[in-house]
Protein backbone atom coordinates (compact mmCIF):
# COMPACT_ATOMS: atom_id res chain seq x y z
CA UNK A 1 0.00 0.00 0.00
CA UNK A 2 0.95 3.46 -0.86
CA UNK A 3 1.02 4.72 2.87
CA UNK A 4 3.80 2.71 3.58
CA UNK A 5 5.94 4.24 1.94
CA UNK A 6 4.75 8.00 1.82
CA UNK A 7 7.01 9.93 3.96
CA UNK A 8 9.69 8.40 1.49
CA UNK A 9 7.87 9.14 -1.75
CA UNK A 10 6.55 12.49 -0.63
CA UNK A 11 10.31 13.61 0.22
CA UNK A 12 11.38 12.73 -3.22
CA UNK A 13 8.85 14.06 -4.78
CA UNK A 14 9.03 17.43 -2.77
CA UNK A 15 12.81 17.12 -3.83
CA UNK A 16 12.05 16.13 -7.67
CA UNK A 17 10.07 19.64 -7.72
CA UNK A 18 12.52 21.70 -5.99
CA UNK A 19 15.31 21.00 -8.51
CA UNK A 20 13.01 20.72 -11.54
CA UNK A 21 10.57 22.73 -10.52
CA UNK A 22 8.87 23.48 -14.46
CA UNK A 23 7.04 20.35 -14.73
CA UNK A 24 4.67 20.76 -11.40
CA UNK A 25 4.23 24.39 -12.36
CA UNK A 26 2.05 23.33 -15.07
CA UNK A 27 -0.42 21.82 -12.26
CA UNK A 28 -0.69 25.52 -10.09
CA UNK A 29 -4.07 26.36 -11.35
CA UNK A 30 -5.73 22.98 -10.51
CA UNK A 31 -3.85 22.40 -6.63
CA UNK A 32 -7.78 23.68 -5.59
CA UNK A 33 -9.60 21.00 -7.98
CA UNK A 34 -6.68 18.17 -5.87
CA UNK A 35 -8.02 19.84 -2.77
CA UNK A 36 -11.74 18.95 -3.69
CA UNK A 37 -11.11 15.81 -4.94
CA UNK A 38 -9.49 14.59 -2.05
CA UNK A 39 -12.54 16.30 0.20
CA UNK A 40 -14.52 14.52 -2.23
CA UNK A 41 -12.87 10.80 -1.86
CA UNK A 42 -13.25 11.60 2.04
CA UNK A 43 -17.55 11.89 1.36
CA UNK A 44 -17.26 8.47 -0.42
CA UNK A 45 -16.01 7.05 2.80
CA UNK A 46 -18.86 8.27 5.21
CA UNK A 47 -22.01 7.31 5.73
CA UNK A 48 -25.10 9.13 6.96
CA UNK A 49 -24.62 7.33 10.51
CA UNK A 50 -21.27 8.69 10.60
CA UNK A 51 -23.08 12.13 11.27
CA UNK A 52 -25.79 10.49 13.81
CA UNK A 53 -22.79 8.85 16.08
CA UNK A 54 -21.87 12.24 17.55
CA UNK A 55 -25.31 12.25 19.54
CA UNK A 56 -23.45 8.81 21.16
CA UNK A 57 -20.39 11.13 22.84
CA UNK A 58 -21.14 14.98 22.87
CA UNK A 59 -19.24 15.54 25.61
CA UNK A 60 -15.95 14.24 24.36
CA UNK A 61 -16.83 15.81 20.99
CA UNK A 62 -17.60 19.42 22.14
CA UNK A 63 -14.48 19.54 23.98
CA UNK A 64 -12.10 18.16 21.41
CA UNK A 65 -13.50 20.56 18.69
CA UNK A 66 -12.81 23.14 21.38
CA UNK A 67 -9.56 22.25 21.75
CA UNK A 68 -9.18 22.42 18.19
CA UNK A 69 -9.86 25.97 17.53
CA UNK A 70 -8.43 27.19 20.69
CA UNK A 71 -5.99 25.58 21.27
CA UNK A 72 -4.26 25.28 18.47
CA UNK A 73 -4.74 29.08 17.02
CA UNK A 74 -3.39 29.82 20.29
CA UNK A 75 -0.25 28.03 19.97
CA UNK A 76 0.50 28.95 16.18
CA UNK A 77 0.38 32.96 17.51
CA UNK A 78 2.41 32.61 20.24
CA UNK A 79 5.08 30.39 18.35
CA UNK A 80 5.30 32.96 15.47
CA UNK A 81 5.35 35.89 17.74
CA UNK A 82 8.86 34.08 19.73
CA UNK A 83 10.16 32.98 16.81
CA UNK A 84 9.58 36.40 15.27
CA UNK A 85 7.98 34.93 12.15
CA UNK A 86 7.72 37.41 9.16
CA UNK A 87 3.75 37.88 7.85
CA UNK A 88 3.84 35.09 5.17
CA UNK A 89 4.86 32.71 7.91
CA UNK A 90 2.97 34.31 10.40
CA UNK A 91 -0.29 34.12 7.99
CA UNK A 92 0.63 30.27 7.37
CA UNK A 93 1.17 29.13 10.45
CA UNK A 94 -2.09 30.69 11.58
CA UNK A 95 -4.13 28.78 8.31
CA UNK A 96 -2.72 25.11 10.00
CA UNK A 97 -3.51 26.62 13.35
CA UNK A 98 -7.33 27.44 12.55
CA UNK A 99 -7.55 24.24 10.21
CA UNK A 100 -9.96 21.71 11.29
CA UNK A 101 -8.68 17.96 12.24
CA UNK A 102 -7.17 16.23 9.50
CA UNK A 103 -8.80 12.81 7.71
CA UNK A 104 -5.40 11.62 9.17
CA UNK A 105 -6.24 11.69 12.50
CA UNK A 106 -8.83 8.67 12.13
CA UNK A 107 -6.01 6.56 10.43
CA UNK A 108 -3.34 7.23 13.91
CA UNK A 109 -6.04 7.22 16.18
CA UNK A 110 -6.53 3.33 14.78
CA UNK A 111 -3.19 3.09 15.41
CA UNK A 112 -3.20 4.06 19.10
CA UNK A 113 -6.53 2.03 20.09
CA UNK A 114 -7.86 4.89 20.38
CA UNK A 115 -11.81 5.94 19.70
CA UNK A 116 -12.34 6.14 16.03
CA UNK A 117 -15.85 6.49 15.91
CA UNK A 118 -15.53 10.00 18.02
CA UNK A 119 -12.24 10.57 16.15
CA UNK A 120 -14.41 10.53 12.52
CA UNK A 121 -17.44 12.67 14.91
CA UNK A 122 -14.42 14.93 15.76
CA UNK A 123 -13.45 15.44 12.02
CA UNK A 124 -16.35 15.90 10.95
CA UNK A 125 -17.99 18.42 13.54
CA UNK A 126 -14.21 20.42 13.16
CA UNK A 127 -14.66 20.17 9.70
CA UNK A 128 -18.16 21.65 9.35
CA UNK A 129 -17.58 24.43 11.81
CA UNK A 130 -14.23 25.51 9.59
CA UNK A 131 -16.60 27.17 7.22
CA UNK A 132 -17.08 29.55 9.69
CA UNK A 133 -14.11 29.30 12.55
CA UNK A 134 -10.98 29.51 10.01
CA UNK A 135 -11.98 33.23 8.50
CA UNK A 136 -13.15 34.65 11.81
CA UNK A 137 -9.83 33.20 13.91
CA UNK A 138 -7.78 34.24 11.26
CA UNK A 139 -9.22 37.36 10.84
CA UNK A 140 -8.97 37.87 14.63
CA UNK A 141 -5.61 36.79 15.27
CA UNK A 142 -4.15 38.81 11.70
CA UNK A 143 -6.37 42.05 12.19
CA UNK A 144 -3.37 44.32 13.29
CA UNK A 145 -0.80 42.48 10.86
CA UNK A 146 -2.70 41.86 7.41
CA UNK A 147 -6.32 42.45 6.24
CA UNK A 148 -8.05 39.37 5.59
CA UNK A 149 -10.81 38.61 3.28
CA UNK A 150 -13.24 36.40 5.92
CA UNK A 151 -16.18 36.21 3.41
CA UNK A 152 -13.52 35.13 0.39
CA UNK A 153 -12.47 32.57 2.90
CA UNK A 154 -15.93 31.63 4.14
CA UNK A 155 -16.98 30.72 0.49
CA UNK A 156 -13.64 29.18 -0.70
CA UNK A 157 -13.65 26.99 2.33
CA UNK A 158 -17.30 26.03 1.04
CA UNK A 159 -16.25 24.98 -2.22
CA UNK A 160 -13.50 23.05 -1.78
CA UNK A 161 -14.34 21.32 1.54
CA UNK A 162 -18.38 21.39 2.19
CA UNK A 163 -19.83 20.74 -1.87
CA UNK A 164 -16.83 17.84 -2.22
CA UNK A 165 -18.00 16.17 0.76
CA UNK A 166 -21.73 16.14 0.45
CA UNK A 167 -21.37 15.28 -3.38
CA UNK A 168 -19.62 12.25 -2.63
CA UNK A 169 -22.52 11.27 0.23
CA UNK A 170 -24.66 11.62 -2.23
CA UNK A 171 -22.90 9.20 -4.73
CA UNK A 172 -22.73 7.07 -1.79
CA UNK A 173 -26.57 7.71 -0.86
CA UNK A 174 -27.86 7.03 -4.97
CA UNK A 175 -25.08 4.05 -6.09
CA UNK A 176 -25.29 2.52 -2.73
CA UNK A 177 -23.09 0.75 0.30
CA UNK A 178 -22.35 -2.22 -1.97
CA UNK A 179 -21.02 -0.94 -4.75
CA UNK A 180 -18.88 1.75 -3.33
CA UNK A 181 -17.82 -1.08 -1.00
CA UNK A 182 -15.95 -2.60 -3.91
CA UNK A 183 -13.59 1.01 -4.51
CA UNK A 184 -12.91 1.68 -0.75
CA UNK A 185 -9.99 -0.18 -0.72
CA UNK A 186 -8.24 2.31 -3.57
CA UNK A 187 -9.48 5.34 -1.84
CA UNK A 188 -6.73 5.86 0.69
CA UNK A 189 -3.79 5.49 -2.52
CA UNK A 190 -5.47 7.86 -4.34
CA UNK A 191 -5.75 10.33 -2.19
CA UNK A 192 -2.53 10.02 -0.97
CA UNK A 193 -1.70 10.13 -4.54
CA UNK A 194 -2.86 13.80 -4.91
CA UNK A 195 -1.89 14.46 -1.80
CA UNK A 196 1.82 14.31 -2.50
CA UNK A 197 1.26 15.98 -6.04
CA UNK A 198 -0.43 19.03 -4.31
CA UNK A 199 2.34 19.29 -2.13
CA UNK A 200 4.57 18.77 -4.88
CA UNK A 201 3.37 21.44 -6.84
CA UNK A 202 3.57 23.83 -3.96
CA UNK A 203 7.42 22.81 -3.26
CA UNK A 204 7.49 24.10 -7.29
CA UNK A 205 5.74 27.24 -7.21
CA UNK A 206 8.33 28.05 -3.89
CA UNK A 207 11.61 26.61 -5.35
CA UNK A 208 12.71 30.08 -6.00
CA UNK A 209 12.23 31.36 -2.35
CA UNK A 210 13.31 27.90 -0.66
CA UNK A 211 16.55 29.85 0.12
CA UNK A 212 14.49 31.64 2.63
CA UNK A 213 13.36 28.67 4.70
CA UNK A 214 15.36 28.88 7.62
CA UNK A 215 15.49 26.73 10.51
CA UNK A 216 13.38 28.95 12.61
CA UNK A 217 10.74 28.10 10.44
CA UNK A 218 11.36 24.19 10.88
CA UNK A 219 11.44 24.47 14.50
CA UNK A 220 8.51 26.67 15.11
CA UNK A 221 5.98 23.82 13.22
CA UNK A 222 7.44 21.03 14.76
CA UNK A 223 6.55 22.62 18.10
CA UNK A 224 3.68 23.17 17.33
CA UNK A 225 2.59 19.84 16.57
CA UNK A 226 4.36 18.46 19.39
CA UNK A 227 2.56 21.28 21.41
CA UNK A 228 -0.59 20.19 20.11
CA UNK A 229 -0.11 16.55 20.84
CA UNK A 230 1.20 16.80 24.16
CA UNK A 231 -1.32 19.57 25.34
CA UNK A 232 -4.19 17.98 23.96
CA UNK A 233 -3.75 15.10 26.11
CA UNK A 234 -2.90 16.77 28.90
CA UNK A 235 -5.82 18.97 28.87
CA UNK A 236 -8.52 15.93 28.26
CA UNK A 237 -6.92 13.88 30.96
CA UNK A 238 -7.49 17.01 33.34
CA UNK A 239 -11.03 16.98 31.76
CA UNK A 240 -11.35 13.22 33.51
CA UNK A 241 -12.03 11.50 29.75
CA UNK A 242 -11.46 7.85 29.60
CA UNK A 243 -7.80 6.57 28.60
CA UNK A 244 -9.17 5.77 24.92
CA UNK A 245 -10.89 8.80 24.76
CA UNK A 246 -7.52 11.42 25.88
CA UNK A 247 -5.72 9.06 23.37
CA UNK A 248 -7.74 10.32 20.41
CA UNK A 249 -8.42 13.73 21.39
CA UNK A 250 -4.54 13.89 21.83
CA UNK A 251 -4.14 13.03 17.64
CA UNK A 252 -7.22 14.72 16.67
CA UNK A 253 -6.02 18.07 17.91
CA UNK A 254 -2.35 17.92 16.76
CA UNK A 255 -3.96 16.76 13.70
CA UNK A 256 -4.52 19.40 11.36
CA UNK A 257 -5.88 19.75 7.35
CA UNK A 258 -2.81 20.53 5.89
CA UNK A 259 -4.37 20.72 2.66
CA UNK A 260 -6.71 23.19 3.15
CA UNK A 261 -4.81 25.61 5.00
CA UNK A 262 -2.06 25.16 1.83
CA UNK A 263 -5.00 26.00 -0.63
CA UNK A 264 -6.28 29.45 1.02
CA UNK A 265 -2.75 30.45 1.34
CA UNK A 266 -2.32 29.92 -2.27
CA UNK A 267 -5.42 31.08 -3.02
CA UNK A 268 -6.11 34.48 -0.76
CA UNK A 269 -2.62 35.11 0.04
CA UNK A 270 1.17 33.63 -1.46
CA UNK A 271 2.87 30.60 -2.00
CA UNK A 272 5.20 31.46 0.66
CA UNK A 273 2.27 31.51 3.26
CA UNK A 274 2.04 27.99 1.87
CA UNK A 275 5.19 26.72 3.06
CA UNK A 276 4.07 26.55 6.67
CA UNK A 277 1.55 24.01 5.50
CA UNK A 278 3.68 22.02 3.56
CA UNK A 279 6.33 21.46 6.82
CA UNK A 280 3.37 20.83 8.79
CA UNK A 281 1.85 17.69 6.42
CA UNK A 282 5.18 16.07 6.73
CA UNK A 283 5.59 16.85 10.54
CA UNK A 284 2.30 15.36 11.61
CA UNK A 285 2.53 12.40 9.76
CA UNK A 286 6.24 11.60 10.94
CA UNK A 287 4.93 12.13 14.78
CA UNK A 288 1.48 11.27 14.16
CA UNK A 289 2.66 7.88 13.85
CA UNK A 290 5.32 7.67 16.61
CA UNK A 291 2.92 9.53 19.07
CA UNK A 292 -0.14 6.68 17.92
CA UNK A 293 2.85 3.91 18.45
CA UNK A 294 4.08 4.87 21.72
CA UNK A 295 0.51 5.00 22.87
CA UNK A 296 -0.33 2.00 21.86
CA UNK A 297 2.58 0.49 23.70
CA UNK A 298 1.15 1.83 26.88
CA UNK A 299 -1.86 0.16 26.73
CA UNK A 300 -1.13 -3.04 24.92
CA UNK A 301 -3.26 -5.10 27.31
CA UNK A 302 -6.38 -2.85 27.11
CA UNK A 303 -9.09 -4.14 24.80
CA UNK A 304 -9.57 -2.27 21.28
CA UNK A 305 -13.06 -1.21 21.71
CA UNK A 306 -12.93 0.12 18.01
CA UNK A 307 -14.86 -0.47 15.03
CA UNK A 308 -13.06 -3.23 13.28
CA UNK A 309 -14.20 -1.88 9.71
CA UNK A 310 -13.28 1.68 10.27
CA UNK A 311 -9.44 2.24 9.13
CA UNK A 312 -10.34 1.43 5.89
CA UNK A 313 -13.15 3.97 5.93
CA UNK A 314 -11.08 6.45 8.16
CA UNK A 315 -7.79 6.67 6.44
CA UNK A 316 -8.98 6.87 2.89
CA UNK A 317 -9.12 10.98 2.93
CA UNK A 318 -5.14 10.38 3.26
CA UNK A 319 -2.74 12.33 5.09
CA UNK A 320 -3.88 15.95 4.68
């Protein structure tokens, strides 16, 4: 399977792009159609019930989503602020901050025995409120540094993230379980597949201001998801959830969509705004996985009480 190897195969294709970058600059006005077609895969993966098994855990769901978009906006300002981070970075790192969980979250939260039933409720709640959380956190945090276009945001957000999603629940809904039963197994490839060509492309469109990536830069996103991790669990452990439970908050909240937060950049703002993003995908997938395996090892005589069906169905959005 493709995710086996994609840390590898994303770093070589980041590299392939920075040294011969005119190829992938052919692909710059379609990285939002990748974008929706990965948001779309991710609809072709849930059904209905998936939206009627947050009623089963509110409480854990309210306060990871809350962690989500306080937390981690929180963290991305003070970071950039210490680090002194000029705008474009500034701007980026505050996209990932205000992102909602990534689809990879639901993959690593399999991996830790976590809950991935709440960790799909999580995605999905984070990922509907977005519409509306990204532009006004961003627009609060930014005020005093750049303007930012909230309603541009609001609808872009819509179109790339909210239409994908319910179009492919309604392919599900009129072709049926069966039949999209038989594709779920390619789902997670291919999106992985445009994952690491979006990403790619945005290592091409930057190649010229690569120079400028300091280590600063490095270090400020890699705290940040260790920040996330670490606090997250903290923080729903002090909020007495169950040892499952703080396990998947934990990855859902240092769990971000990379993707998106690359496409507004590149869309409302600059492809250097974009490079935050792109540090960030790698990052979380790197520690996403040693964070799920170390958990796991701390609980290896707890029962799983996980769906057994659902990292297919989870980890098909990819790695965004």
């Amino acid at each position: 399977m493709l995710n086996r190897y994609y840390i590898i195969l994303l770093l070589l294709l980041a590299l392939t792009a920075w040294l011969w970058p005119s190829p992938w600059l052919v692909l710059q006005p379609y990285f939002i159609w990748l974008l929706a077609a990965i948001m779309f895969l991710m609809g072709l993966t849930l059904r209905w019930q998936d939206f009627r098994d947050i009623l089963r855990h509110p409480g854990a769901v309210c306060l990871g989503v809350t962690l989500q978009f306080l937390l981690m906006p929180a963290l991305a300002w003070l970071i950039s602020k210490a680090l002194g981070f000029p705008p474009e970075w500034l701007l980026g790192m505050m996209l990932v901050g205000t992102a909602p969980g990534g689809t990879a979250s639901n993959a690593l939260t399999y991996l830790a025995r976590g809950n991935v039933a709440l960790s799909i409720s999580m995605t999905l709640v984070s990922t509907t409120l977005a519409v509306v959380m990204m532009p006004l956190l961003t627009g609060w945090y930014l005020s005093m540094v750049i303007e930012v276009n909230r309603l541009g945001m609001l609808f872009s957000i819509a179109q790339i993230v909210v239409i994908p999603v319910l179009l492919g629940l309604m392919v599900v809904h009129v072709l049926g379980e069966s039949r999209i039963h038989r594709i779920r197994h390619w789902l997670p490839d291919v999106a992985l597949l445009f994952i690491m060509v979006a990403i790619a492309s945005l290592v091409a469109i930057n190649a010229g201001s690569l120079h400028q990536l300091t280590g600063s830069l490095v270090v400020g996103v890699l705290i940040h998801n260790v920040a996330g991790l670490v606090v997250g669990y903290l923080l729903a452990l002090a909020c007495r959830q169950s040892m499952t439970n703080t396990r998947t908050i934990a990855i859902e909240v240092g769990t971000q969509n990379t993707g998106l937060a690359m496409a507004l950049a590149l869309k409302h703002f600059s492809a250097l705004a974009a490079l935050p993003g792109v540090l960030f995908s790698i990052s979380q997938n790197m520690l996403g996985v040693i964070a799920a395996k170390w958990l796991r090892c701390q609980t290896e005589d707890e029962p799983q009480a996980i769906d057994k069906g659902s990292p297919v169905k989870s980890s098909s959005a990819g790695n965004a």
